[in-house]
Protein backbone atom coordinates (compact mmCIF):
# COMPACT_ATOMS: atom_id res chain seq x y z
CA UNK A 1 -45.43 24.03 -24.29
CA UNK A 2 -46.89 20.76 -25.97
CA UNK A 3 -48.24 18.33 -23.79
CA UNK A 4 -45.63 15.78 -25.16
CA UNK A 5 -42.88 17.96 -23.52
CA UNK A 6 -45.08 18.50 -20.58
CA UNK A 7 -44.91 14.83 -19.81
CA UNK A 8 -41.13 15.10 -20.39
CA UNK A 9 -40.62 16.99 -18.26
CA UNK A 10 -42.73 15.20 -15.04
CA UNK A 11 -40.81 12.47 -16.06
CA UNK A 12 -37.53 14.03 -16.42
CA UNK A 13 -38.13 15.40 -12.65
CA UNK A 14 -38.51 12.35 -11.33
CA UNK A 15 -35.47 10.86 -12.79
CA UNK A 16 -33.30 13.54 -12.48
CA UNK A 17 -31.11 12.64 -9.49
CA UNK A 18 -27.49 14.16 -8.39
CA UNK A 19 -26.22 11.87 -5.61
CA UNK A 20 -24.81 8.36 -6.41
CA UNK A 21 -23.10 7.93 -3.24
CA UNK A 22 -25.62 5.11 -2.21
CA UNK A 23 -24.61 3.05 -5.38
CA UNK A 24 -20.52 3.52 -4.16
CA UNK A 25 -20.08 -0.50 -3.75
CA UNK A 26 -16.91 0.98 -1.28
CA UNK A 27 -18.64 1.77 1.28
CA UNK A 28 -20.55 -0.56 3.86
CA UNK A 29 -24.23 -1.47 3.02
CA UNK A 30 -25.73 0.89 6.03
CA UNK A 31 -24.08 3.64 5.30
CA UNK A 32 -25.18 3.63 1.57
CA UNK A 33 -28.63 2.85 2.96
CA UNK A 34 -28.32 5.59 5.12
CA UNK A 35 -27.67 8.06 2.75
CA UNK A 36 -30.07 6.75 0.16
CA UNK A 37 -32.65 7.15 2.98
CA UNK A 38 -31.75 10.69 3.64
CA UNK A 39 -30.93 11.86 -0.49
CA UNK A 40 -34.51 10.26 -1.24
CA UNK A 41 -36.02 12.76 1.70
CA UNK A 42 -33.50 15.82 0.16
CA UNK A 43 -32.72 16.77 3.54
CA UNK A 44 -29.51 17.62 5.44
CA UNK A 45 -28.08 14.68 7.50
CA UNK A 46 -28.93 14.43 10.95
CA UNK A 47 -26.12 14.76 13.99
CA UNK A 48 -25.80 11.14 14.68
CA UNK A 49 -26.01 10.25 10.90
CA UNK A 50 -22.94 12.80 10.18
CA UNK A 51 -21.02 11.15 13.33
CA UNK A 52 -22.09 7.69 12.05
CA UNK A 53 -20.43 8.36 8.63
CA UNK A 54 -17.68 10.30 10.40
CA UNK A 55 -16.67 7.54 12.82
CA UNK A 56 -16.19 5.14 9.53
CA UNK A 57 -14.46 7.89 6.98
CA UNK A 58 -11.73 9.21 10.11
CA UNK A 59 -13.26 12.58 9.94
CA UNK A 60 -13.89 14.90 12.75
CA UNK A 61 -17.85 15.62 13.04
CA UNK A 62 -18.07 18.62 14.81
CA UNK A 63 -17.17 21.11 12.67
CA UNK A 64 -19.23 19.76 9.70
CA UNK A 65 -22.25 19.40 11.80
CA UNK A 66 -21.84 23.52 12.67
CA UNK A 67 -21.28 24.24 8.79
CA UNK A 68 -24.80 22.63 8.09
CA UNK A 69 -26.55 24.51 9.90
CA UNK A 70 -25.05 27.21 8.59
CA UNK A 71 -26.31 25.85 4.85
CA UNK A 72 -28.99 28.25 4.29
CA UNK A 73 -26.72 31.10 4.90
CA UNK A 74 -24.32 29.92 2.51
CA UNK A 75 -26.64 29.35 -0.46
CA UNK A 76 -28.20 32.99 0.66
CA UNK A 77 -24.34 34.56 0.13
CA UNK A 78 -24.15 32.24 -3.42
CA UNK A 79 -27.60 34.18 -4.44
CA UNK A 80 -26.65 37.82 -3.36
CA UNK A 81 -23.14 37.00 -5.25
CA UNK A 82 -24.76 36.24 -8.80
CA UNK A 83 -27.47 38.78 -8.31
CA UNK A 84 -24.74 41.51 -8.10
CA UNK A 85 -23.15 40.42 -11.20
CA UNK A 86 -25.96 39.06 -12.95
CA UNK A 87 -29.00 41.25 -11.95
CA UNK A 88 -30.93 41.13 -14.93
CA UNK A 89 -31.45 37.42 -14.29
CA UNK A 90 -34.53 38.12 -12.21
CA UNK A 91 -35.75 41.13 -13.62
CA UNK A 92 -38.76 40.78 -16.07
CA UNK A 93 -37.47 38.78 -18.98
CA UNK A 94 -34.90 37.45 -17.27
CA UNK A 95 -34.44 33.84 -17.20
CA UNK A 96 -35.32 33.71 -13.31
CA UNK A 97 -38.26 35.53 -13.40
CA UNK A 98 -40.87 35.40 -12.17
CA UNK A 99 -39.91 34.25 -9.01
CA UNK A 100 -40.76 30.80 -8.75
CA UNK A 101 -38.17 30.12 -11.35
CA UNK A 102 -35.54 31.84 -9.15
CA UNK A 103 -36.52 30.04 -6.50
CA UNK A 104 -36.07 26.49 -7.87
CA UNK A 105 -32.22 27.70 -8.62
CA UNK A 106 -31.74 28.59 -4.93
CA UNK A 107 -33.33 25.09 -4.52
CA UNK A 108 -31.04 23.51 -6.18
CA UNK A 109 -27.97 25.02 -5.06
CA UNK A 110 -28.94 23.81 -1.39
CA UNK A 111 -29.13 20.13 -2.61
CA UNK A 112 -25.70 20.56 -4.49
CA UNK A 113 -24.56 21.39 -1.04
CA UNK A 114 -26.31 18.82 0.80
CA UNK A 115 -24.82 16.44 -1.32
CA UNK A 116 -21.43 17.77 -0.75
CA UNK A 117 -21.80 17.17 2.67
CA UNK A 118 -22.98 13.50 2.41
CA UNK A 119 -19.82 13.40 0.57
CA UNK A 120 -17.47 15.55 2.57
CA UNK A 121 -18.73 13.26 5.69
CA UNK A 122 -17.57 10.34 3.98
CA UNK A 123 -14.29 11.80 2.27
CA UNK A 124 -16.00 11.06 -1.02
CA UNK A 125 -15.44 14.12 -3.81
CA UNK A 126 -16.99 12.01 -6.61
CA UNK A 127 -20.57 12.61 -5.55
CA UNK A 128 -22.71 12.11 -8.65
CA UNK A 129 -24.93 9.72 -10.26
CA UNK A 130 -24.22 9.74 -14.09
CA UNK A 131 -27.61 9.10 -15.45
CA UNK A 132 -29.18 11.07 -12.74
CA UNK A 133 -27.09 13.94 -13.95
CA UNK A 134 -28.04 13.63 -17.72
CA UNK A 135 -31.86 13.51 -16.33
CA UNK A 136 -30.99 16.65 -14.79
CA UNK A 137 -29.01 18.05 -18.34
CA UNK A 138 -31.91 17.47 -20.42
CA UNK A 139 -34.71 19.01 -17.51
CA UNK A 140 -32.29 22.24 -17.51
CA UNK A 141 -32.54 22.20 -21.38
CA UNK A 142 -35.90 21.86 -21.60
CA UNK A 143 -36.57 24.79 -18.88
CA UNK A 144 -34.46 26.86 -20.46
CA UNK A 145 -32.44 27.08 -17.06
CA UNK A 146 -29.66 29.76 -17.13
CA UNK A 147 -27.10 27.21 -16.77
CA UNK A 148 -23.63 29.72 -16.72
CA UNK A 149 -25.12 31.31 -14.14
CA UNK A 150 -26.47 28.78 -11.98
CA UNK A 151 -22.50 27.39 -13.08
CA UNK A 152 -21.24 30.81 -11.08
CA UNK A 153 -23.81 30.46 -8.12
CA UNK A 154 -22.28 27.03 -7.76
CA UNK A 155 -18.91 28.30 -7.91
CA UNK A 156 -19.63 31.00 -5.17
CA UNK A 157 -21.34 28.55 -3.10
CA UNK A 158 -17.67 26.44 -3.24
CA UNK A 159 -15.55 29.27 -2.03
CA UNK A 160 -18.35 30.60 0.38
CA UNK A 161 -18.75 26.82 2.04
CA UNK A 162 -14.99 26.34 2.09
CA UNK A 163 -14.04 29.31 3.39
CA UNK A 164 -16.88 28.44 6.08
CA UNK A 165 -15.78 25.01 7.00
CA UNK A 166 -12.10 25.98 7.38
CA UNK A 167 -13.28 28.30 9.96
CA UNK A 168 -14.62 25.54 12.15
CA UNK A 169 -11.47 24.09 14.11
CA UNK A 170 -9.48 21.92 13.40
CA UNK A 171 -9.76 18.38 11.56
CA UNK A 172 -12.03 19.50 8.70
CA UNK A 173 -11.48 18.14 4.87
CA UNK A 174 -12.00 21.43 2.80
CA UNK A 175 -10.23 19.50 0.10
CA UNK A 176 -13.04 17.18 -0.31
CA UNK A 177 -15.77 19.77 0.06
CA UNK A 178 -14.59 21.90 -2.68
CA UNK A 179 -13.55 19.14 -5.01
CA UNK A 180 -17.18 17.36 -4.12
CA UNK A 181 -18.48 21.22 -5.56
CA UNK A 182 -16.11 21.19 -8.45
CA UNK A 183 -17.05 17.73 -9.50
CA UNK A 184 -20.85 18.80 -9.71
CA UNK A 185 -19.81 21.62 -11.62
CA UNK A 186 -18.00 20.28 -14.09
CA UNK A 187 -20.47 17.22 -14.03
CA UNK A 188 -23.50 19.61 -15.09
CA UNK A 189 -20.91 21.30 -17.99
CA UNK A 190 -20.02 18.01 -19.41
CA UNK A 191 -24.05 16.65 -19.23
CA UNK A 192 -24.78 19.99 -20.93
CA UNK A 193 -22.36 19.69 -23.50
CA UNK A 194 -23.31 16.23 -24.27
CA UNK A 195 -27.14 17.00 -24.68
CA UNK A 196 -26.44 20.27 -26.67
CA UNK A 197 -24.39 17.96 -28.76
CA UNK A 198 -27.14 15.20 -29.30
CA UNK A 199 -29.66 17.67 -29.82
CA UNK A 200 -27.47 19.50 -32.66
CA UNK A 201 -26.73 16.13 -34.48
CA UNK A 202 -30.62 15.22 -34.49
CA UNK A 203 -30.99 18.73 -35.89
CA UNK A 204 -28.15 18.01 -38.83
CA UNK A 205 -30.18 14.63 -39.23
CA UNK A 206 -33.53 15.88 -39.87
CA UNK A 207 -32.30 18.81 -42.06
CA UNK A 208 -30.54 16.23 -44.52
């Protein structure tokens, strides 16, 4: 790797951002701060901060306080699904392996879900940050991330999470939980079809 995309990529990581929920001008200035506060952190919300955004969206806070602490489990279920279909993935040569690049996918599969649940907890589906998400695009392209399959982790972390949450009494919003997983979905396909677009009409340019 040159140095020049070594730098890229630093800077890539530190732009790359998923959650746009604290930029949503409809909601009320504390709870974007709060959320800002907690996505800048990439950590779950806390009890009082999902009751706090509970008590404005109408939604009942219980049961998505008991699915995040179920979060780990979830994203462990996503893993063990994609493994069985896709084991080659972390076997040498694979595009997880060695481990620490298997380990960043898991990674980010629990902060697509954390994000979710800002957004579930505010009846928000639309969860994203656009030019955080073309950051993100252009760091997977340059990593040579296995995107389909991180695509089908994400998918089986949507039905695992839903399934989940409708589990947990009544008054949940598995609507907006798997539409807030859908939208990040189809989010990274579009941001990936973009960049693999730029990058094959700079290629056209420089060959004429």
């Amino acid at each position: 790797m040159s140095s020049a995309s070594a730098e890229r990529i630093k800077q890539l990581a530190r732009e790359s951002k998923v959650c746009g929920l604290s930029g949503d001008p409809s909601l009320p200035e504390n709870l974007r701060d709060l959320i800002r506060e907690a996505d800048q952190s990439k950590r779950l919300l806390s009890d009082e901060e999902i009751q706090e955004c509970c008590d404005w969206s109408g939604l009942e806070a219980a049961p998505l306080t008991a699915l995040q602490r179920q979060v780990s489990d979830l994203v462990d279920q996503a893993r063990a699904d994609l493994l069985s279909e896709q084991p080659q993935l972390v076997q040498p040569g694979g595009k997880l392996y060695p481990k620490d690049r298997a380990d960043a996918c898991w990674r980010d599969c629990f902060h697509f879900l954390r994000v979710s649940i800002y957004g579930t907890a505010l009846r928000k589906s639309a969860v994203t940050d656009s030019d955080g998400m073309q950051c993100l695009a252009e760091l997977y392209a340059l990593l040579d991330v296995p995107v389909p399959g991180l695509l089908l982790a994400l998918d089986r972390l949507r039905l695992h999470s839903v399934d989940s949450y409708s589990r947990l009494g009544e008054g949940v919003d598995t609507k907006t939980l798997g539409d807030a997983l859908s939208h990040l979905g189809n989010m990274i396909r579009k941001e990936m079809k973009r960049h693999d677009g730029s990058q094959r009409e700079s290629s056209e340019a420089d060959i004429k």
